[in-house]
PDB file of N, CA and C in Angstrom:
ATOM      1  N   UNK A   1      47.586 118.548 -32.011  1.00  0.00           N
ATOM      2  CA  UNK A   1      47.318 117.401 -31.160  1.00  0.00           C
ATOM      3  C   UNK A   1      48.594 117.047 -30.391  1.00  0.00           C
ATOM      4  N   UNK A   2      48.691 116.666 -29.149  1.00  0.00           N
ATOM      5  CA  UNK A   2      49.594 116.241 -28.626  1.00  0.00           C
ATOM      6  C   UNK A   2      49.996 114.846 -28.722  1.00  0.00           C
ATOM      7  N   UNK A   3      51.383 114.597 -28.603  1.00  0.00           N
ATOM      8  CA  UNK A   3      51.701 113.103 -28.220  1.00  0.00           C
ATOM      9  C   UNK A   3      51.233 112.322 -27.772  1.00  0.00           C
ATOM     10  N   UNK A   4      50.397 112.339 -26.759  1.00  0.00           N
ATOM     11  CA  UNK A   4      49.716 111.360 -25.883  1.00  0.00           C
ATOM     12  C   UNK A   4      48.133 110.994 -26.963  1.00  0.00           C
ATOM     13  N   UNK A   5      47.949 111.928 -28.128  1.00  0.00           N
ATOM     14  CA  UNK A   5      46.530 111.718 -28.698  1.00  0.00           C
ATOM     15  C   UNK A   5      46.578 110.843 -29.789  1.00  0.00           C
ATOM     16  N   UNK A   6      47.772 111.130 -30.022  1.00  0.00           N
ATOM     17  CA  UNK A   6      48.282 110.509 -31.668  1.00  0.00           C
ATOM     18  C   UNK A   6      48.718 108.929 -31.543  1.00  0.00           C
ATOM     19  N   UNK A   7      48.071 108.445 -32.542  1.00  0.00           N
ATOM     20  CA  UNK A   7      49.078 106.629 -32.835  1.00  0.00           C
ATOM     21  C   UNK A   7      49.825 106.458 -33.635  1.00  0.00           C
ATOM     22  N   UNK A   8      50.583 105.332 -33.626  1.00  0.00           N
ATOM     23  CA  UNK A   8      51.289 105.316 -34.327  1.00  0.00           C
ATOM     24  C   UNK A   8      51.435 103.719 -34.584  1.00  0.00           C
ATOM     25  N   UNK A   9      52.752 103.226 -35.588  1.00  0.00           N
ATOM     26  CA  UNK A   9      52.423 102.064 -35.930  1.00  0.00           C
ATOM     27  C   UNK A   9      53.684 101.193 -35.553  1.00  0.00           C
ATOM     28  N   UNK A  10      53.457 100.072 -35.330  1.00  0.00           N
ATOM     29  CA  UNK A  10      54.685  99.138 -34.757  1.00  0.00           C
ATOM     30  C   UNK A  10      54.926  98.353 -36.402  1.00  0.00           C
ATOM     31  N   UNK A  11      55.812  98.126 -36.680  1.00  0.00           N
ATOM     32  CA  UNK A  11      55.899  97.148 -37.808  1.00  0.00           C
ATOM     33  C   UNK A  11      57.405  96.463 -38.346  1.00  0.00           C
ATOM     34  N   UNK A  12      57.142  95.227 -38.710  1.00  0.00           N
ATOM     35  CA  UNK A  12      57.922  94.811 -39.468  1.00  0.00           C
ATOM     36  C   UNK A  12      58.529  94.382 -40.843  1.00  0.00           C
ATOM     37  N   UNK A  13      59.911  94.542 -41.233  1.00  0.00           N
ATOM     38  CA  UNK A  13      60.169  94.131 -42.540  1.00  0.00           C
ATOM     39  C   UNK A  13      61.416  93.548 -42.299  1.00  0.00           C
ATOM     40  N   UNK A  14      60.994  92.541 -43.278  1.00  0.00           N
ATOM     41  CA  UNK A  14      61.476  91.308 -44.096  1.00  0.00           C
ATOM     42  C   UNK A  14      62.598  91.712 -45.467  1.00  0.00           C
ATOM     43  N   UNK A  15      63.556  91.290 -45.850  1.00  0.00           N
ATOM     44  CA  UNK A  15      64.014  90.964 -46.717  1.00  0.00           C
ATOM     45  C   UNK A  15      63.858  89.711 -47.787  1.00  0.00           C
ATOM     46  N   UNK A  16      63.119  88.661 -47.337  1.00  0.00           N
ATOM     47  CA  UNK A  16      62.029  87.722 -48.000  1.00  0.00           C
ATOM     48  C   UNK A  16      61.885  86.798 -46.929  1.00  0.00           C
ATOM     49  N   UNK A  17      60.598  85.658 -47.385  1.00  0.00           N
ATOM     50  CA  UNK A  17      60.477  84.826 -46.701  1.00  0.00           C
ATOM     51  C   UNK A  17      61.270  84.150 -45.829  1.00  0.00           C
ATOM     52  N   UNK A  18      60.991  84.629 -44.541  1.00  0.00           N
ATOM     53  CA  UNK A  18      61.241  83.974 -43.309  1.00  0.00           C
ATOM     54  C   UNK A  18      63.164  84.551 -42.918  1.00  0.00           C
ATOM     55  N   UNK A  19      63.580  85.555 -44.049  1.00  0.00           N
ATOM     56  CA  UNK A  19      64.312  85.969 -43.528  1.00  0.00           C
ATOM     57  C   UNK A  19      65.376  87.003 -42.930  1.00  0.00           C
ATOM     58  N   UNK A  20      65.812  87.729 -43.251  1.00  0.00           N
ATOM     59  CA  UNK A  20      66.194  88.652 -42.231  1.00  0.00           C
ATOM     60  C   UNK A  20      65.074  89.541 -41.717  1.00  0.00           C
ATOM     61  N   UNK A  21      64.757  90.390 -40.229  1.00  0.00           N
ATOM     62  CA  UNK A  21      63.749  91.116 -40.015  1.00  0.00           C
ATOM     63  C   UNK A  21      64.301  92.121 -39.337  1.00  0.00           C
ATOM     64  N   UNK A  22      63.112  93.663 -39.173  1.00  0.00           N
ATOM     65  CA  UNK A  22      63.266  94.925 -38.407  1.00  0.00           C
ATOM     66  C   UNK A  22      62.508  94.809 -37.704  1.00  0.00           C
ATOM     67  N   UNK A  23      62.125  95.834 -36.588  1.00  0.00           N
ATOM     68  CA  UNK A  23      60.947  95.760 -36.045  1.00  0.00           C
ATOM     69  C   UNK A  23      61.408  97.421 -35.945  1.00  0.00           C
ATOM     70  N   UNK A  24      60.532  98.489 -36.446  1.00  0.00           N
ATOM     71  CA  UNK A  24      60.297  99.794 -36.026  1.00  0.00           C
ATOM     72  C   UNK A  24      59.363 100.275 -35.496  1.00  0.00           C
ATOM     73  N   UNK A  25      59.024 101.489 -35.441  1.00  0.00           N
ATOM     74  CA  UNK A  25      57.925 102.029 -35.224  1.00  0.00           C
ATOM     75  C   UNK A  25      58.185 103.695 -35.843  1.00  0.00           C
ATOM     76  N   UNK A  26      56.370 104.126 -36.043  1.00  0.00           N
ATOM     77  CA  UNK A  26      56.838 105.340 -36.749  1.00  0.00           C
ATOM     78  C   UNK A  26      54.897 105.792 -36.712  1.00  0.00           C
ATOM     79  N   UNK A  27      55.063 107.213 -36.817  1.00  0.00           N
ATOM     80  CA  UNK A  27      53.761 107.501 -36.664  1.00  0.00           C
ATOM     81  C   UNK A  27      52.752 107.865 -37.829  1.00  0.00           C
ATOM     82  N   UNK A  28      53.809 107.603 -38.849  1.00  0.00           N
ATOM     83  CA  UNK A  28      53.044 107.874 -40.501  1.00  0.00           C
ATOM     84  C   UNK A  28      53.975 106.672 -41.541  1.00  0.00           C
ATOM     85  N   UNK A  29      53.150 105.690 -41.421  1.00  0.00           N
ATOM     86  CA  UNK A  29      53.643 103.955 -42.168  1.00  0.00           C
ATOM     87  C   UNK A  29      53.898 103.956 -43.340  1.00  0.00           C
ATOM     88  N   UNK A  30      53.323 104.320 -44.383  1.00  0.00           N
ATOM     89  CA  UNK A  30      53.436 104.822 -45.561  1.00  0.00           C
ATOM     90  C   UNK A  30      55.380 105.580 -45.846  1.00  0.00           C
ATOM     91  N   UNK A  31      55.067 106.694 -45.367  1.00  0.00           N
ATOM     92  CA  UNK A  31      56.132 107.254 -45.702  1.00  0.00           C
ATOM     93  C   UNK A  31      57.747 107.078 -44.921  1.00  0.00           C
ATOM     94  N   UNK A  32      57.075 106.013 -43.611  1.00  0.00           N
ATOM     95  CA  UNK A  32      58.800 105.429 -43.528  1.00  0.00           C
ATOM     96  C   UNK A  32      58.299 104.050 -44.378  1.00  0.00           C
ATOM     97  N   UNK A  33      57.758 103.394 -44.783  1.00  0.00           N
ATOM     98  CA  UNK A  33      58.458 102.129 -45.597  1.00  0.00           C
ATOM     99  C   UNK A  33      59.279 102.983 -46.835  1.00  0.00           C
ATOM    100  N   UNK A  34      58.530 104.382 -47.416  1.00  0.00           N
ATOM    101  CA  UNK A  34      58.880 104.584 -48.806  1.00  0.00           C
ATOM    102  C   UNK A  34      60.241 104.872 -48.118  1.00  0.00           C
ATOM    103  N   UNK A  35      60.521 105.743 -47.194  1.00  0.00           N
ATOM    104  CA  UNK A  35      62.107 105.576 -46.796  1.00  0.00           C
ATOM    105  C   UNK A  35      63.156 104.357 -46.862  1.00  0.00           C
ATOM    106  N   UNK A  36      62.652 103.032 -46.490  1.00  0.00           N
ATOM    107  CA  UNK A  36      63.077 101.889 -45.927  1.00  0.00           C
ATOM    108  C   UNK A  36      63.753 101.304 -47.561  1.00  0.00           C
ATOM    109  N   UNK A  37      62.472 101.823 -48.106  1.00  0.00           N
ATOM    110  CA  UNK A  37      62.579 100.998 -49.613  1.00  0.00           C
ATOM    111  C   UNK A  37      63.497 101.787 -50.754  1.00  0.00           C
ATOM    112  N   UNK A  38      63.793 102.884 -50.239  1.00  0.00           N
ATOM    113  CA  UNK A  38      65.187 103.572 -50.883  1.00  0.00           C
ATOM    114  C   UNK A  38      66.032 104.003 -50.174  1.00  0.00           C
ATOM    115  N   UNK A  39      66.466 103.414 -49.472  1.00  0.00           N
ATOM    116  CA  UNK A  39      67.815 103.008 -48.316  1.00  0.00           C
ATOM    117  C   UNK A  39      67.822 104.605 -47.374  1.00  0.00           C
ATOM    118  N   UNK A  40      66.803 104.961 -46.975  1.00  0.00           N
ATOM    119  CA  UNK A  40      67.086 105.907 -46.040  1.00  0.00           C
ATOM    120  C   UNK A  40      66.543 105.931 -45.130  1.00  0.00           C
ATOM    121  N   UNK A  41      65.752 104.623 -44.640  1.00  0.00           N
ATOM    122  CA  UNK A  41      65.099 104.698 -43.242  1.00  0.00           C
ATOM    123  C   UNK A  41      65.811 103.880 -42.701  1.00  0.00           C
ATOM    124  N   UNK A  42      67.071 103.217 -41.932  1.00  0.00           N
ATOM    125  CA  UNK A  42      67.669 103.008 -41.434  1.00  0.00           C
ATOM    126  C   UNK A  42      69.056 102.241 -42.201  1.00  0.00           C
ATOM    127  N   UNK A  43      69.997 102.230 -41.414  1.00  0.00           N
ATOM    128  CA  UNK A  43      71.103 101.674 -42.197  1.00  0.00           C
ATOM    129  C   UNK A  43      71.222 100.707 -41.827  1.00  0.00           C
ATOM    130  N   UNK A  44      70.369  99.804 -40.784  1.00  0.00           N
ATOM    131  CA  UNK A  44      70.287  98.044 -40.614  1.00  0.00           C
ATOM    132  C   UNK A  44      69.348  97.677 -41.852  1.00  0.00           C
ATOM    133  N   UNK A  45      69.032  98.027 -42.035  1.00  0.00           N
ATOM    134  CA  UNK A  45      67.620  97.842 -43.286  1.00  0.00           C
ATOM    135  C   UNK A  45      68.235  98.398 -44.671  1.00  0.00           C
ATOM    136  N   UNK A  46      69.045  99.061 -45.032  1.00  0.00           N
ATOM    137  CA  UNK A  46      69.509  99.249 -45.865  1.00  0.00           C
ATOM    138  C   UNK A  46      70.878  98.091 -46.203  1.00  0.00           C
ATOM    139  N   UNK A  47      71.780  98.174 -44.994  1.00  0.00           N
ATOM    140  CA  UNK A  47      72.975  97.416 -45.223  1.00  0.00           C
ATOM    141  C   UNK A  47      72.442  95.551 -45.893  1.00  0.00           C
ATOM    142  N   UNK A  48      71.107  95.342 -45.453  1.00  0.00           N
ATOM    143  CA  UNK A  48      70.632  93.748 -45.526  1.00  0.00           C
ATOM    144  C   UNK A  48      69.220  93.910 -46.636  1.00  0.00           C
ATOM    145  N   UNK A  49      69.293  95.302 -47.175  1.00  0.00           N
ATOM    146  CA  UNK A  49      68.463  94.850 -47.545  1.00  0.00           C
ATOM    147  C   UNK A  49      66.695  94.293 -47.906  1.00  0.00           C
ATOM    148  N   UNK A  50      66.519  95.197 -46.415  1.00  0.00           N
ATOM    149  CA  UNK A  50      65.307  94.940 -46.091  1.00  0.00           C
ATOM    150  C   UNK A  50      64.051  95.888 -46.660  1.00  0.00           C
ATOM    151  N   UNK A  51      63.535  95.707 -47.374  1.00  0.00           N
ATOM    152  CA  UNK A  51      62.591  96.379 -48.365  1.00  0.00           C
ATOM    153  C   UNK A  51      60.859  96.264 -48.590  1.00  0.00           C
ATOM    154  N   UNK A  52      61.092  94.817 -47.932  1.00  0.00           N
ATOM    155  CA  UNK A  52      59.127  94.351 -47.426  1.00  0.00           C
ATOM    156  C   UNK A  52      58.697  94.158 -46.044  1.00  0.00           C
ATOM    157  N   UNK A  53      57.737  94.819 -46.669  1.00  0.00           N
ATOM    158  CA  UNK A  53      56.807  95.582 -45.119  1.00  0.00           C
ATOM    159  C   UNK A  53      56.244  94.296 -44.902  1.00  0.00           C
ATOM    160  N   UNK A  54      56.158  93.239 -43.761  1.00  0.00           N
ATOM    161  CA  UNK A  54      55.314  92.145 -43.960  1.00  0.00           C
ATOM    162  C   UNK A  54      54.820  92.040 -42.597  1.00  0.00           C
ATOM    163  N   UNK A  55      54.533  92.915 -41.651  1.00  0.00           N
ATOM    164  CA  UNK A  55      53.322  93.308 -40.703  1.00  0.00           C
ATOM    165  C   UNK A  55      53.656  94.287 -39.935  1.00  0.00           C
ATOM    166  N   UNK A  56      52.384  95.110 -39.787  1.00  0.00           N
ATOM    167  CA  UNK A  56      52.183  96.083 -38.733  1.00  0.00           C
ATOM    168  C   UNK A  56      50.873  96.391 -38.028  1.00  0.00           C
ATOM    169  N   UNK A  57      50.768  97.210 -37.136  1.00  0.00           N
ATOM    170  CA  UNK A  57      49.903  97.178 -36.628  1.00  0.00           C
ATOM    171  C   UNK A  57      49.744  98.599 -35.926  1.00  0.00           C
ATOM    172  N   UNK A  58      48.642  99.256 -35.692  1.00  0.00           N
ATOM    173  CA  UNK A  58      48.439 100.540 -35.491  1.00  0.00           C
ATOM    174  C   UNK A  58      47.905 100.458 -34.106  1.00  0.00           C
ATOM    175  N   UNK A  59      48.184 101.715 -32.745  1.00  0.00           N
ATOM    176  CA  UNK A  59      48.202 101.361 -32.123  1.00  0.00           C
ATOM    177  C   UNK A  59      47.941 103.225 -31.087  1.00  0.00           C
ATOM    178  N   UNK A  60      47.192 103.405 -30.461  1.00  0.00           N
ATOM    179  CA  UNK A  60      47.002 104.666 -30.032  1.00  0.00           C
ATOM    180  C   UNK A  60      47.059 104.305 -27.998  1.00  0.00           C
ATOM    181  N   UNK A  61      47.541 105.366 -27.398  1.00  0.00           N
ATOM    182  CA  UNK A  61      48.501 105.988 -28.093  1.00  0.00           C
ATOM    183  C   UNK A  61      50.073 106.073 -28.600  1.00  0.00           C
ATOM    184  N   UNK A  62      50.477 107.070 -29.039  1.00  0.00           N
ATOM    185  CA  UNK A  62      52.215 106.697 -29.445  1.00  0.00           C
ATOM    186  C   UNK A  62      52.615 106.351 -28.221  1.00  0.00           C
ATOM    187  N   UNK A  63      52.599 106.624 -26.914  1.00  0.00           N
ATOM    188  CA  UNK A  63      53.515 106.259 -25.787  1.00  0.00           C
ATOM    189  C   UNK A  63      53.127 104.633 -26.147  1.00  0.00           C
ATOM    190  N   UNK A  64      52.054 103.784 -26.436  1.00  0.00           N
ATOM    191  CA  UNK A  64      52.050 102.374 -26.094  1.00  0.00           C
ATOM    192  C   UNK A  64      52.814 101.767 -27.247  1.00  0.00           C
ATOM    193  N   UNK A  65      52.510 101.927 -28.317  1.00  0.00           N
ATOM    194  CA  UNK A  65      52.864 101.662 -29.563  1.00  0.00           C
ATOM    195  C   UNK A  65      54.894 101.553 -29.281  1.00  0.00           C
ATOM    196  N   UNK A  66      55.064 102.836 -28.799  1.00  0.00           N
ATOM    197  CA  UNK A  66      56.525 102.543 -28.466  1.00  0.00           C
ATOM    198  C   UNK A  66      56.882 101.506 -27.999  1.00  0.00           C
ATOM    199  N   UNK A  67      56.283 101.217 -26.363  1.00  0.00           N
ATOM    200  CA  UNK A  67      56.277 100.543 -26.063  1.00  0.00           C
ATOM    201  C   UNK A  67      55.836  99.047 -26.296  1.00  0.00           C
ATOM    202  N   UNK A  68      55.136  98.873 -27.192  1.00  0.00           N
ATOM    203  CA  UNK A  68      54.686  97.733 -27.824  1.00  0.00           C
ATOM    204  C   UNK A  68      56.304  97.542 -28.811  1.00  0.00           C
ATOM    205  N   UNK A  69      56.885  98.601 -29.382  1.00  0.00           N
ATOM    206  CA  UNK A  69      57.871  97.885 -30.203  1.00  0.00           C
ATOM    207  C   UNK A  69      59.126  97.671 -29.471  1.00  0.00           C
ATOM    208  N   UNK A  70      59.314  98.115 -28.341  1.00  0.00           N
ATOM    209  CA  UNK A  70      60.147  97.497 -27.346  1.00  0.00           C
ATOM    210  C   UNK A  70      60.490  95.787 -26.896  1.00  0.00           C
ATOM    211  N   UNK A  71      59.199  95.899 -26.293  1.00  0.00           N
ATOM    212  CA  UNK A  71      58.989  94.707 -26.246  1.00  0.00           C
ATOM    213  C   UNK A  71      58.991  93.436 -27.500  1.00  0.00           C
ATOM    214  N   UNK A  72      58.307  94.021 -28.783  1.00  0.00           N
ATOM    215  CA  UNK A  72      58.517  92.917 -30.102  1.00  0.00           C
ATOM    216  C   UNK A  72      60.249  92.754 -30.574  1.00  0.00           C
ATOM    217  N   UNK A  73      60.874  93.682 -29.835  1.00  0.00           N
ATOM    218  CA  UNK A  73      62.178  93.850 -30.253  1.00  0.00           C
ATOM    219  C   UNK A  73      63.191  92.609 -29.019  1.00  0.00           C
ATOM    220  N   UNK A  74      62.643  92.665 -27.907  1.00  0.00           N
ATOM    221  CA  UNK A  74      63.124  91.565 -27.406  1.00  0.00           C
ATOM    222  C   UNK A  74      62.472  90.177 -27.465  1.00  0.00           C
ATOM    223  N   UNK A  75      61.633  89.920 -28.659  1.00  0.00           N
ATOM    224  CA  UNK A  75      61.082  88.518 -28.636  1.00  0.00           C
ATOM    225  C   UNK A  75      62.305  87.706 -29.805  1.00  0.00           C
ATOM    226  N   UNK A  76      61.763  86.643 -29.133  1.00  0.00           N
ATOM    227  CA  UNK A  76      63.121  85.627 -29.997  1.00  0.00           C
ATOM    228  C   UNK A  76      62.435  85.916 -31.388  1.00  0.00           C
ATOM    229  N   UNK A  77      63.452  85.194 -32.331  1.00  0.00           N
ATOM    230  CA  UNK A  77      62.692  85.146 -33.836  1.00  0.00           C
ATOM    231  C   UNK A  77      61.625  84.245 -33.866  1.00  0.00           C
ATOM    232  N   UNK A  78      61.594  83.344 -33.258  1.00  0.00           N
ATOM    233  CA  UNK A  78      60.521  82.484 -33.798  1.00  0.00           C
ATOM    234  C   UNK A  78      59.283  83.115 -33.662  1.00  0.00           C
ATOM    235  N   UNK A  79      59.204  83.514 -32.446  1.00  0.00           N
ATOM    236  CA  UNK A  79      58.054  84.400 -31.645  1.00  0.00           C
ATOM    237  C   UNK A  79      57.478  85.733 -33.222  1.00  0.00           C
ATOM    238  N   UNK A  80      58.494  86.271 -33.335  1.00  0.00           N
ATOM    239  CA  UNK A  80      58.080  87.155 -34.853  1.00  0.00           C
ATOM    240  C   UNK A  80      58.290  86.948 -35.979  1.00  0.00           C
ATOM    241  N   UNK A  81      58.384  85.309 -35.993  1.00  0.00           N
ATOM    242  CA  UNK A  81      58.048  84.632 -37.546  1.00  0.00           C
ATOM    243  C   UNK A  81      56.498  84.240 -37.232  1.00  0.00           C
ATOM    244  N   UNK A  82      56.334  84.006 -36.141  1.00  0.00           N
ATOM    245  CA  UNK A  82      54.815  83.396 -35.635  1.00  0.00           C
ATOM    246  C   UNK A  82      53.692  84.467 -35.868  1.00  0.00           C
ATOM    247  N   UNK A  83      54.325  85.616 -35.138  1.00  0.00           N
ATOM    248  CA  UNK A  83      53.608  86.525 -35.521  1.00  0.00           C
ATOM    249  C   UNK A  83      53.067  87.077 -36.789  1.00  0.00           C
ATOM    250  N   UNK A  84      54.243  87.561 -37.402  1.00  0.00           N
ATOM    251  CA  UNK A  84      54.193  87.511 -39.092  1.00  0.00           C
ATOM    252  C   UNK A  84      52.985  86.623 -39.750  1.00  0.00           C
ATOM    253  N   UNK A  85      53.405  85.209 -39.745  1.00  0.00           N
ATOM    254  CA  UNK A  85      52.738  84.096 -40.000  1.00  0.00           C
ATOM    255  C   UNK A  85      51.023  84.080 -39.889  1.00  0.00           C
ATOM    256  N   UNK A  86      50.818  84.524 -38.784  1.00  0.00           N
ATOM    257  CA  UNK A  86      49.444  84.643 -38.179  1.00  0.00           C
ATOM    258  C   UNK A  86      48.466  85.707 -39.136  1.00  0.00           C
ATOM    259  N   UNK A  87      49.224  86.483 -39.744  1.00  0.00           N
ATOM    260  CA  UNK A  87      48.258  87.421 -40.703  1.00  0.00           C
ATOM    261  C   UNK A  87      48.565  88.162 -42.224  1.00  0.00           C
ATOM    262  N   UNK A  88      49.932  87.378 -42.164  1.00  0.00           N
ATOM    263  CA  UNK A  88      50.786  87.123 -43.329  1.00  0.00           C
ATOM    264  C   UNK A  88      51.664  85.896 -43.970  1.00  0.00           C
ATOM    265  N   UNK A  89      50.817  84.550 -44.091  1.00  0.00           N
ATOM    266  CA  UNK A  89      51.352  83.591 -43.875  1.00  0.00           C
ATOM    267  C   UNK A  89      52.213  83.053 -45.389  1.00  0.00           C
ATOM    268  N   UNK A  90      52.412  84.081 -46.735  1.00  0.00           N
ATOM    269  CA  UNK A  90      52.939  83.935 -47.790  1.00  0.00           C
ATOM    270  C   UNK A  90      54.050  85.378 -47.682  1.00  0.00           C
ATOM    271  N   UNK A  91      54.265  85.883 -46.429  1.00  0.00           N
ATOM    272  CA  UNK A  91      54.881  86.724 -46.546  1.00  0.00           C
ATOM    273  C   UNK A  91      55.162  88.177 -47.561  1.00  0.00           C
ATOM    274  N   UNK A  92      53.693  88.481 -47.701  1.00  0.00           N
ATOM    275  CA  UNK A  92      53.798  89.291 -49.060  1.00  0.00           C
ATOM    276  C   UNK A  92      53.921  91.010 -48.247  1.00  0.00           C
ATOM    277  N   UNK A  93      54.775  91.204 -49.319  1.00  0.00           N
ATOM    278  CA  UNK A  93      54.965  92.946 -49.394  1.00  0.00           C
ATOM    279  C   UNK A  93      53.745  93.656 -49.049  1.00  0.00           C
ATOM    280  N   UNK A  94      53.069  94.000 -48.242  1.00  0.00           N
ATOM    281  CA  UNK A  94      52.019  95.131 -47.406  1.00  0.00           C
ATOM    282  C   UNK A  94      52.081  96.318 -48.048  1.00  0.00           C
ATOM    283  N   UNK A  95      53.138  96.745 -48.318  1.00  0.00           N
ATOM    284  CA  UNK A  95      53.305  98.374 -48.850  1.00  0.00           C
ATOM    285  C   UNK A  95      52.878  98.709 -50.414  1.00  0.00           C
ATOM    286  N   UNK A  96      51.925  97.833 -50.849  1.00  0.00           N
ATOM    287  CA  UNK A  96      51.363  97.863 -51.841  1.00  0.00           C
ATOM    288  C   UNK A  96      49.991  98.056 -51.591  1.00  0.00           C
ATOM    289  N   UNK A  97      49.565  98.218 -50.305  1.00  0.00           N
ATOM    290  CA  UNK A  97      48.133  98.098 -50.327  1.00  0.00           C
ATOM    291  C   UNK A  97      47.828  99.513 -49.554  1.00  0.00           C
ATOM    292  N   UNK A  98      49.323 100.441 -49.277  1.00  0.00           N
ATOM    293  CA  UNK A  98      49.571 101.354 -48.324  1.00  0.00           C
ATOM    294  C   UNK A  98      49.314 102.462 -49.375  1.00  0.00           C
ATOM    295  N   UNK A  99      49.598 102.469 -50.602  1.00  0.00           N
ATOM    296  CA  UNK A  99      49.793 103.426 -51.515  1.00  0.00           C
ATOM    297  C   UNK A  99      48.792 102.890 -52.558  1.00  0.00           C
TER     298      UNK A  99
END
């Protein structure tokens, strides 16, 4: 399948409620949080800490999805605490329901 067929997922993690956040993207969710959550999917997320998946969203195709995490990457925080909030409003770990 080519690039243009495939989706992929925009998402964020938390280090706990309401505070520090990532915003990535990746085309198989599962296996970058299990990265995230033993310090090898990025070293901003490792150096702070960041270990809960607390929203994402799937999104076809990968060109938009990129582009969708572009854009979540220049929203203020409040804007992606709001977000968060809206379908995770106890902030719970997601990557339990992934596996």
């Amino acid at each position: 399948m080519d690039r243009e067929g495939r989706g992929g997922w925009v998402y964020i993690m938390a280090d706990r409620y309401r505070g520090a956040l990532y915003v990535g993207v990746t085309s198989h969710l599962a296996a970058r949080i299990a990265r995230h959550r033993d310090g090898t999917g990025s070293d901003y997320c490792a150096q702070r800490g960041l270990h809960r998946l607390v929203w994402a969203e799937c999104t076809k195709p990968i060109d938009l999805c990129i582009a969708h995490e572009k854009r979540l990457k220049r929203w203020h925080r409040a804007w992606k605490i709001e977000l968060v909030e809206k379908s995770n409003p106890d902030w719970d770990d997601l990557y339990e329901m992934l596996i």
